[in-house]
C-alpha atoms as a PDB file:
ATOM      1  CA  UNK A   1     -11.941 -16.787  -9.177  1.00  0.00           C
ATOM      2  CA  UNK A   2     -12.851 -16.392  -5.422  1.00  0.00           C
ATOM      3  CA  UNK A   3     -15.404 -13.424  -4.258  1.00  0.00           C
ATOM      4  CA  UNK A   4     -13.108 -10.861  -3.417  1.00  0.00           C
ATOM      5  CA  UNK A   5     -13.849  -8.054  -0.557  1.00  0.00           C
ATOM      6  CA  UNK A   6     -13.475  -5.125  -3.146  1.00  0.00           C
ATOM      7  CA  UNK A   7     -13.961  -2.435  -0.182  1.00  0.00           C
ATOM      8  CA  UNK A   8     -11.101  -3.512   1.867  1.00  0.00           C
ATOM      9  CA  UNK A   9      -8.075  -1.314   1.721  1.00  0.00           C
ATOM     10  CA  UNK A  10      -4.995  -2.599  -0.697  1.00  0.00           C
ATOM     11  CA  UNK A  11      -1.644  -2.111  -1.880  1.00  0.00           C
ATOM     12  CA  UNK A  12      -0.383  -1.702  -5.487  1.00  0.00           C
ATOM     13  CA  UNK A  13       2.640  -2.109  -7.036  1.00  0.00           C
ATOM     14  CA  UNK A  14       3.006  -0.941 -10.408  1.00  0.00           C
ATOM     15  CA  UNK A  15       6.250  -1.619 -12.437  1.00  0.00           C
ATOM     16  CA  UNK A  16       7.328  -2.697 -16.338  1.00  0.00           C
ATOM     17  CA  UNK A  17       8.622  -6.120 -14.305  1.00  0.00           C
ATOM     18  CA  UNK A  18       7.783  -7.511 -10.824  1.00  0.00           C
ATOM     19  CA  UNK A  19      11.300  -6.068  -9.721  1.00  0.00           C
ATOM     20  CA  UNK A  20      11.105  -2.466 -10.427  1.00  0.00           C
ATOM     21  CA  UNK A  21       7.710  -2.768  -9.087  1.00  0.00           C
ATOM     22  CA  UNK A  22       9.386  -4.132  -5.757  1.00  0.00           C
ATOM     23  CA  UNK A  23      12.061  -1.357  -6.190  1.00  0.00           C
ATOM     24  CA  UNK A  24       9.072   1.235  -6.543  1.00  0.00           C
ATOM     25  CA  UNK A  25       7.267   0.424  -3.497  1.00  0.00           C
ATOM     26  CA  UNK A  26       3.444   0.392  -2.932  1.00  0.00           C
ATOM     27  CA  UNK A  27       0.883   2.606  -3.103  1.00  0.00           C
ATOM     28  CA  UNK A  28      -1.702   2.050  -0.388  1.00  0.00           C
ATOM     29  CA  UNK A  29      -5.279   2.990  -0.949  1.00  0.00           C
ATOM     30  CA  UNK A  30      -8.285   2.123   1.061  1.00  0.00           C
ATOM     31  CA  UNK A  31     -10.515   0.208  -1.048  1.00  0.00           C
ATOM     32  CA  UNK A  32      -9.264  -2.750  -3.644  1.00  0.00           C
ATOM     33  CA  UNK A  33     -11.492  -1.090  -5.862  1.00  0.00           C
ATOM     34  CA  UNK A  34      -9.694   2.293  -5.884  1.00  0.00           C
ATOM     35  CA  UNK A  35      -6.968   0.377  -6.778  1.00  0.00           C
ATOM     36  CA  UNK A  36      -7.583  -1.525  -9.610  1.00  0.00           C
ATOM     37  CA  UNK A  37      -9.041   1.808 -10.677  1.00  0.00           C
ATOM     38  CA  UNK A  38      -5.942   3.585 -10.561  1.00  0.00           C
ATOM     39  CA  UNK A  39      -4.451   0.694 -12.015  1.00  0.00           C
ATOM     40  CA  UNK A  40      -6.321  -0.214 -15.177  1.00  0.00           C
ATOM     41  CA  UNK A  41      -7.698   3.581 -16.106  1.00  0.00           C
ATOM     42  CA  UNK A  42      -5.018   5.758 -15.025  1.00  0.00           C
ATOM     43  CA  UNK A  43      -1.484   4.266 -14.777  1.00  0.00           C
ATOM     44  CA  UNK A  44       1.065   3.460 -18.035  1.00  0.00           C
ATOM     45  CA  UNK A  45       0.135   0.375 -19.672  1.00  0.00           C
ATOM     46  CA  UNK A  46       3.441  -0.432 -19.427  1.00  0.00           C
ATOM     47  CA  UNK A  47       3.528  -0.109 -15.548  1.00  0.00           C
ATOM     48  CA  UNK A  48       1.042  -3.124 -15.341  1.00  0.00           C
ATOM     49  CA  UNK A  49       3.631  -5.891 -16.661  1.00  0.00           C
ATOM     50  CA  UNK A  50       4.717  -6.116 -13.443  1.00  0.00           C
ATOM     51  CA  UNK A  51       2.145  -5.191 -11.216  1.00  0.00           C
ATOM     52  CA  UNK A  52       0.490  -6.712  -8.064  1.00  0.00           C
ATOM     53  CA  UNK A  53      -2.112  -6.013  -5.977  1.00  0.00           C
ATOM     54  CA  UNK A  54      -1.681  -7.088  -2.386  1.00  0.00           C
ATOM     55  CA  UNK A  55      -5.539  -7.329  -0.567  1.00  0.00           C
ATOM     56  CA  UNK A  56      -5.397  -8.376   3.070  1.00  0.00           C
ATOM     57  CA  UNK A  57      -2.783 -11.857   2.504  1.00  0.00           C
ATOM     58  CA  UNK A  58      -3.860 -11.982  -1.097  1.00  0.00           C
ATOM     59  CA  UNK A  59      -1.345 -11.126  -4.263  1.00  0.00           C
ATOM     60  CA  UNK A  60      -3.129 -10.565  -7.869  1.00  0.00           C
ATOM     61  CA  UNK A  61      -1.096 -10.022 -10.909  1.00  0.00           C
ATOM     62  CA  UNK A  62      -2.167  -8.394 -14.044  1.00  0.00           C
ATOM     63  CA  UNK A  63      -4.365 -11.020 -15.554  1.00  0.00           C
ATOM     64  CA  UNK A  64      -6.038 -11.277 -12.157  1.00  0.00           C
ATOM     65  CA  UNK A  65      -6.357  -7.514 -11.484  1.00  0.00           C
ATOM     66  CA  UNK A  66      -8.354  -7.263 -15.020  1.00  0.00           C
ATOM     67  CA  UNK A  67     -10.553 -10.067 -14.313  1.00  0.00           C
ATOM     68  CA  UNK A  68     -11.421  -8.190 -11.060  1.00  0.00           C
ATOM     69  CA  UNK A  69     -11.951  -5.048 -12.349  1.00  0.00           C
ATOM     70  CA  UNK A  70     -14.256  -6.676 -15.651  1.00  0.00           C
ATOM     71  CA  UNK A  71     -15.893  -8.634 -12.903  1.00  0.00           C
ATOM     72  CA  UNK A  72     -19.591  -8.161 -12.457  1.00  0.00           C
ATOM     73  CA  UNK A  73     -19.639  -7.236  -8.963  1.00  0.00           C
ATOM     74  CA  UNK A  74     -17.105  -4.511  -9.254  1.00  0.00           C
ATOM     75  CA  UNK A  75     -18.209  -1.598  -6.843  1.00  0.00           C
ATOM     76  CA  UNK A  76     -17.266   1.488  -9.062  1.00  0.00           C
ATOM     77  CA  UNK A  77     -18.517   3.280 -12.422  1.00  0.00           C
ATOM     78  CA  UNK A  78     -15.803   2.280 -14.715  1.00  0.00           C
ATOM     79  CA  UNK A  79     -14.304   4.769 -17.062  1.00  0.00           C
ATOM     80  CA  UNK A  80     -16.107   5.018 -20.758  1.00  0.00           C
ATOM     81  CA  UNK A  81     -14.028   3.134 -23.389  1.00  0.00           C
ATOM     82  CA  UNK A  82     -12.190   5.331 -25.884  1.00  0.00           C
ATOM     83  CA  UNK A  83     -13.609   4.612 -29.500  1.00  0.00           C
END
């Protein structure tokens, strides 16, 4: 995978398939980071099946979005894994 600009601002869409995630809409937030926060720590697992994260002209789906946020050079503290 390509270095990705983790600070610049995104758009998620979070759905159990790529079309209710359309229906939904995005959420905008202003770093990719935030995002894949919200994504990955705080939203259903079930809402990731059809998610996609829209940076700039770029589209990630779900496998993508957790290689991003397991990625080394992720920006943020991420959340202490439940035992």
């Amino acid at each position: 995978m390509t270095h990705q600009d983790y600070l610049a601002a995104a758009e998620l869409y979070l759905g159990s398939d790529r079309q209710n995630a359309v229906t939904q809409g995005p959420r905008s937030f202003s770093s990719a980071a935030k995002a894949l926060r919200f994504a990955i720590e705080e939203a259903a697992p079930v809402s990731l099946r059809g998610a996609r994260l829209l940076i700039g002209d770029r589209i990630f789906a779900k496998a993508d979005m957790l290689a991003l946020y397991h990625s080394r050079r992720y920006p943020l503290a991420r959340k202490a894994a439940k035992a």
